[in-house]
C-alpha atoms as a PDB file:
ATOM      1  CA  UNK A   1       0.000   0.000   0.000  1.00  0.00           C
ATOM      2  CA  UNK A   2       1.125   3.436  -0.819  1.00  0.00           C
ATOM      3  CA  UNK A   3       0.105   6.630  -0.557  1.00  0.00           C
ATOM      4  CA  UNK A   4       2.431   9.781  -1.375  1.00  0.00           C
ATOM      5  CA  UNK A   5       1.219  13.104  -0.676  1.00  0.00           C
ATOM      6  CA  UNK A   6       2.499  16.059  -1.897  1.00  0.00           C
ATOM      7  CA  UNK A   7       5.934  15.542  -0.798  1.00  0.00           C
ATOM      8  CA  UNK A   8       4.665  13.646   2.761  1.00  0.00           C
ATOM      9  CA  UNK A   9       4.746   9.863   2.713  1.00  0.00           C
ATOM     10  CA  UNK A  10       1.488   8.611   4.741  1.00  0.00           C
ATOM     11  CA  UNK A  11       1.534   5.229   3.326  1.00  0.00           C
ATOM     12  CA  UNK A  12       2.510   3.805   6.919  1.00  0.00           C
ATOM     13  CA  UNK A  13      -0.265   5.297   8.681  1.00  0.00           C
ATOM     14  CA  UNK A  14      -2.975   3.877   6.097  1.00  0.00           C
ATOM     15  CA  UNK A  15      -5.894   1.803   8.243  1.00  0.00           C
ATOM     16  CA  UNK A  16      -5.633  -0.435   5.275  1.00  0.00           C
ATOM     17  CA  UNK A  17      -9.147  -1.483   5.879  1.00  0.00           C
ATOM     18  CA  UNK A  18     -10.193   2.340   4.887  1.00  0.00           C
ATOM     19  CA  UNK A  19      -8.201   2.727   1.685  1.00  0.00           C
ATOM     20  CA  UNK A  20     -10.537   2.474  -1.105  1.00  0.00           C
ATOM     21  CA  UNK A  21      -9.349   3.821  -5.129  1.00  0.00           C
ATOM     22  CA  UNK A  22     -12.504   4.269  -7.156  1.00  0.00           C
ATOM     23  CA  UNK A  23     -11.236   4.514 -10.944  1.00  0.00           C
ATOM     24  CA  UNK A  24     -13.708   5.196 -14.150  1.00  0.00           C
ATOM     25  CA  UNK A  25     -13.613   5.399 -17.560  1.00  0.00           C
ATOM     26  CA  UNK A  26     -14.450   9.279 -18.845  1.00  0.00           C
ATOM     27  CA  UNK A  27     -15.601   9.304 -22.279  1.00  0.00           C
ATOM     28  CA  UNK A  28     -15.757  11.743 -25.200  1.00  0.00           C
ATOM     29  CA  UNK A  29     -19.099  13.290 -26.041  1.00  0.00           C
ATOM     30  CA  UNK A  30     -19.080  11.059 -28.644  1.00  0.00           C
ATOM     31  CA  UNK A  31     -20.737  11.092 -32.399  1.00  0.00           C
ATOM     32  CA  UNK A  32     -23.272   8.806 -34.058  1.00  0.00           C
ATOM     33  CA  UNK A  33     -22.022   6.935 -36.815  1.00  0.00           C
ATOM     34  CA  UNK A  34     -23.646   6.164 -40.506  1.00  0.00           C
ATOM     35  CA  UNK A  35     -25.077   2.961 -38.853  1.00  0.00           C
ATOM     36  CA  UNK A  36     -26.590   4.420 -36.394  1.00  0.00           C
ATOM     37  CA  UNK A  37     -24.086   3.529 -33.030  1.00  0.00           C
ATOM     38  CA  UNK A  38     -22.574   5.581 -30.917  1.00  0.00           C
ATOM     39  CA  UNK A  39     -18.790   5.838 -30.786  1.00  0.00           C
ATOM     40  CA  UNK A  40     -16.810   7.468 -28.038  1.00  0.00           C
ATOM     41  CA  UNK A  41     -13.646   7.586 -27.105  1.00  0.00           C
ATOM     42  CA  UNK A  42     -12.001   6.974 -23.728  1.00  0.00           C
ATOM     43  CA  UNK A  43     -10.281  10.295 -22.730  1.00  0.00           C
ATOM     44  CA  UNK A  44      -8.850   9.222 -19.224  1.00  0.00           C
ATOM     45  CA  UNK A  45      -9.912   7.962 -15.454  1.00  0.00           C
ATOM     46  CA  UNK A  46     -12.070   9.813 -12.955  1.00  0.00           C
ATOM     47  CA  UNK A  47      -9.841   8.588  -9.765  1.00  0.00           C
ATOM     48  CA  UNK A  48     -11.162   8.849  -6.089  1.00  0.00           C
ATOM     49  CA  UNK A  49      -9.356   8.509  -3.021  1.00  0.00           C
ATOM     50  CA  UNK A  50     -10.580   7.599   0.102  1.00  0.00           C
ATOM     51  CA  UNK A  51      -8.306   6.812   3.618  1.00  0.00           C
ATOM     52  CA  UNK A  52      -8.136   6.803   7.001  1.00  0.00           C
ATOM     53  CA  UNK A  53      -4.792   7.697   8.951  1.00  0.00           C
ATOM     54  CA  UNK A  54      -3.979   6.594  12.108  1.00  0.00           C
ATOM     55  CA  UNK A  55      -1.375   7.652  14.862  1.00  0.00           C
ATOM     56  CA  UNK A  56      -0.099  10.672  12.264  1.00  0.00           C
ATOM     57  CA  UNK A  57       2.742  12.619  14.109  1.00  0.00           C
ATOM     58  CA  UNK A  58       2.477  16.366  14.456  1.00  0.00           C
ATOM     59  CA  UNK A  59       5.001  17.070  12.101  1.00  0.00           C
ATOM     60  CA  UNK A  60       3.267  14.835   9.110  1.00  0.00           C
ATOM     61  CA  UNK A  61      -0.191  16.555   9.997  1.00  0.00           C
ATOM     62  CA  UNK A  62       0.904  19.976   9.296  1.00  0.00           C
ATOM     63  CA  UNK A  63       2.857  18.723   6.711  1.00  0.00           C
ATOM     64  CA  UNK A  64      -0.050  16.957   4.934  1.00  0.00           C
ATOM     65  CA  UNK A  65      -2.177  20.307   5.579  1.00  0.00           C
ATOM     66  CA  UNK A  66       0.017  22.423   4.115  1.00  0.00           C
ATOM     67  CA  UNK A  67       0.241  19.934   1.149  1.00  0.00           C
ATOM     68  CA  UNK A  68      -3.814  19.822   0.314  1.00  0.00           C
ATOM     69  CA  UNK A  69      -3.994  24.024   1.359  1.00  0.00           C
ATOM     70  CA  UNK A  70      -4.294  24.897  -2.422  1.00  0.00           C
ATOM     71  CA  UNK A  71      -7.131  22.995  -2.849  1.00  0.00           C
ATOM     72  CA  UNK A  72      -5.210  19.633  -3.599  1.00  0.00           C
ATOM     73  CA  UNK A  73      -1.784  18.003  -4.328  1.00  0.00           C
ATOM     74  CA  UNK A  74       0.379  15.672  -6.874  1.00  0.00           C
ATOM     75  CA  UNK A  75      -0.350  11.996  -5.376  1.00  0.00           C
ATOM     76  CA  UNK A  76       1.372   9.094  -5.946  1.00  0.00           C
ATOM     77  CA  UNK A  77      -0.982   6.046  -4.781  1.00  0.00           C
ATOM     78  CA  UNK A  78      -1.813   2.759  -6.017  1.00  0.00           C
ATOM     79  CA  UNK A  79      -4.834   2.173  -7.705  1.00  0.00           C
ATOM     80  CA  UNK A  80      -3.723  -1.477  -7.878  1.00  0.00           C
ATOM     81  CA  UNK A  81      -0.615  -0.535  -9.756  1.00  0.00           C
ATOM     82  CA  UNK A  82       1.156   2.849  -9.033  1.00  0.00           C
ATOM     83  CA  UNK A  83      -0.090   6.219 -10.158  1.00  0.00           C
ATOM     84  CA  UNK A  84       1.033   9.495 -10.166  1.00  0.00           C
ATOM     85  CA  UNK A  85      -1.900  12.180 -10.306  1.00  0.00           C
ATOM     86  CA  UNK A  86      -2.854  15.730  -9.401  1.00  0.00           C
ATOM     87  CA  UNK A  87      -5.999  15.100  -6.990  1.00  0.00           C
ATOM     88  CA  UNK A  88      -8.200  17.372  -5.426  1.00  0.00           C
ATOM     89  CA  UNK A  89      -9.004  17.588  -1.677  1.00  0.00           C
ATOM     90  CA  UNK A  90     -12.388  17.019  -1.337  1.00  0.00           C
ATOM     91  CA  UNK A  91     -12.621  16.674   2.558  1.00  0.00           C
ATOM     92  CA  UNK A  92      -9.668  16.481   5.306  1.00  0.00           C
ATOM     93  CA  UNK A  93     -10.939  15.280   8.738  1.00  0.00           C
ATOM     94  CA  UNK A  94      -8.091  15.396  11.464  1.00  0.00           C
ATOM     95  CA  UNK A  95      -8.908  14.872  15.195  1.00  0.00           C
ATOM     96  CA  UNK A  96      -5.945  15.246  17.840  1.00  0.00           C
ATOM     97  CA  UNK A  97      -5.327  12.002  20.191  1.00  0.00           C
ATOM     98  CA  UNK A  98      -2.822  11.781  23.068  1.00  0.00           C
ATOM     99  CA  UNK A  99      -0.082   8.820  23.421  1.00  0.00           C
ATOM    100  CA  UNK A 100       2.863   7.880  25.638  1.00  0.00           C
ATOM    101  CA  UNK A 101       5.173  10.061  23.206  1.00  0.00           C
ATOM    102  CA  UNK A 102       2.897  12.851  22.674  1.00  0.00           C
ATOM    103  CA  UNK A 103       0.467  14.202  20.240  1.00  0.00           C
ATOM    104  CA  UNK A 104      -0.658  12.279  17.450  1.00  0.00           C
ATOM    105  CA  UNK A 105      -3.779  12.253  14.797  1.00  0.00           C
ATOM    106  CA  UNK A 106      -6.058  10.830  12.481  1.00  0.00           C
ATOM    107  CA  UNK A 107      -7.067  12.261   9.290  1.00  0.00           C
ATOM    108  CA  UNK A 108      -9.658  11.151   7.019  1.00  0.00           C
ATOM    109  CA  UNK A 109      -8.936  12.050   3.255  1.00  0.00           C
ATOM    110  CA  UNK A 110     -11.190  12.405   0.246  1.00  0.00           C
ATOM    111  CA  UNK A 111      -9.426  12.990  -3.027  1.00  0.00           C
ATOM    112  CA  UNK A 112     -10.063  13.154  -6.454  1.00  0.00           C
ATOM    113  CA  UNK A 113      -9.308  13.808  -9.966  1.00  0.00           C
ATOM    114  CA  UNK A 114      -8.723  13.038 -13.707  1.00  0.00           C
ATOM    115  CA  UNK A 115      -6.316  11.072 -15.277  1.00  0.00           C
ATOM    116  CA  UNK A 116      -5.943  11.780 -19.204  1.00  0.00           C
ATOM    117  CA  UNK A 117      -4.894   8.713 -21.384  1.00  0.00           C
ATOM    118  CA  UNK A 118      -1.752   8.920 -22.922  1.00  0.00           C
ATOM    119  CA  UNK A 119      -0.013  10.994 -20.303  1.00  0.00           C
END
């Protein structure tokens, strides 16, 4: 499992029962042909994210904030192979917990995007 954020590597704080990659086909408007079908052609992936992070140290947190601040963030994840993607951040959830060594969170992430073919 991987998960690359920005430049912040959460991949070892996945819940890996939370990680879910939604990927589907986007298609061209599309014309109708002399026999009467429809063609289209496949212009890409709709990708969506979707993890839960657990026992995140302070300095990943802000790190991961700062990342998604602009609205979202070059990800590399894996989707079952690896990807590389700008995503979106669609919703960021972080709660504050308190362990032996100090501060820690979990975030909940919601991403998403568009992958063109060819690129």
């Amino acid at each position: 499992m991987y998960l690359k954020i920005g430049d912040t590597d959460v991949s070892g704080y996945i819940n890996e029962d939370s990680y879910v990659c939604r990927r589907e086909s986007v298609y061209s408007g599309g014309f109708v042909n002399i026999y009467g079908e429809k063609v289209q052609t496949r212009t890409g992936e709709r990708i969506e994210i979707e993890a839960e992070l657990t026992d995140v140290t302070d300095a990943d947190a802000r790190a991961l904030q700062a990342a998604v601040s602009g609205g979202g963030a070059q990800t590399v994840f894996m989707a079952p192979s690896e990807m590389t993607a700008y995503l979106s951040c669609e919703r960021l959830d972080m709660s504050i917990e308190r362990d032996r060594e100090g501060l820690c969170w979990t975030v909940r992430i919601k991403m998403s995007g568009y992958v063109r073919d060819g690129l």
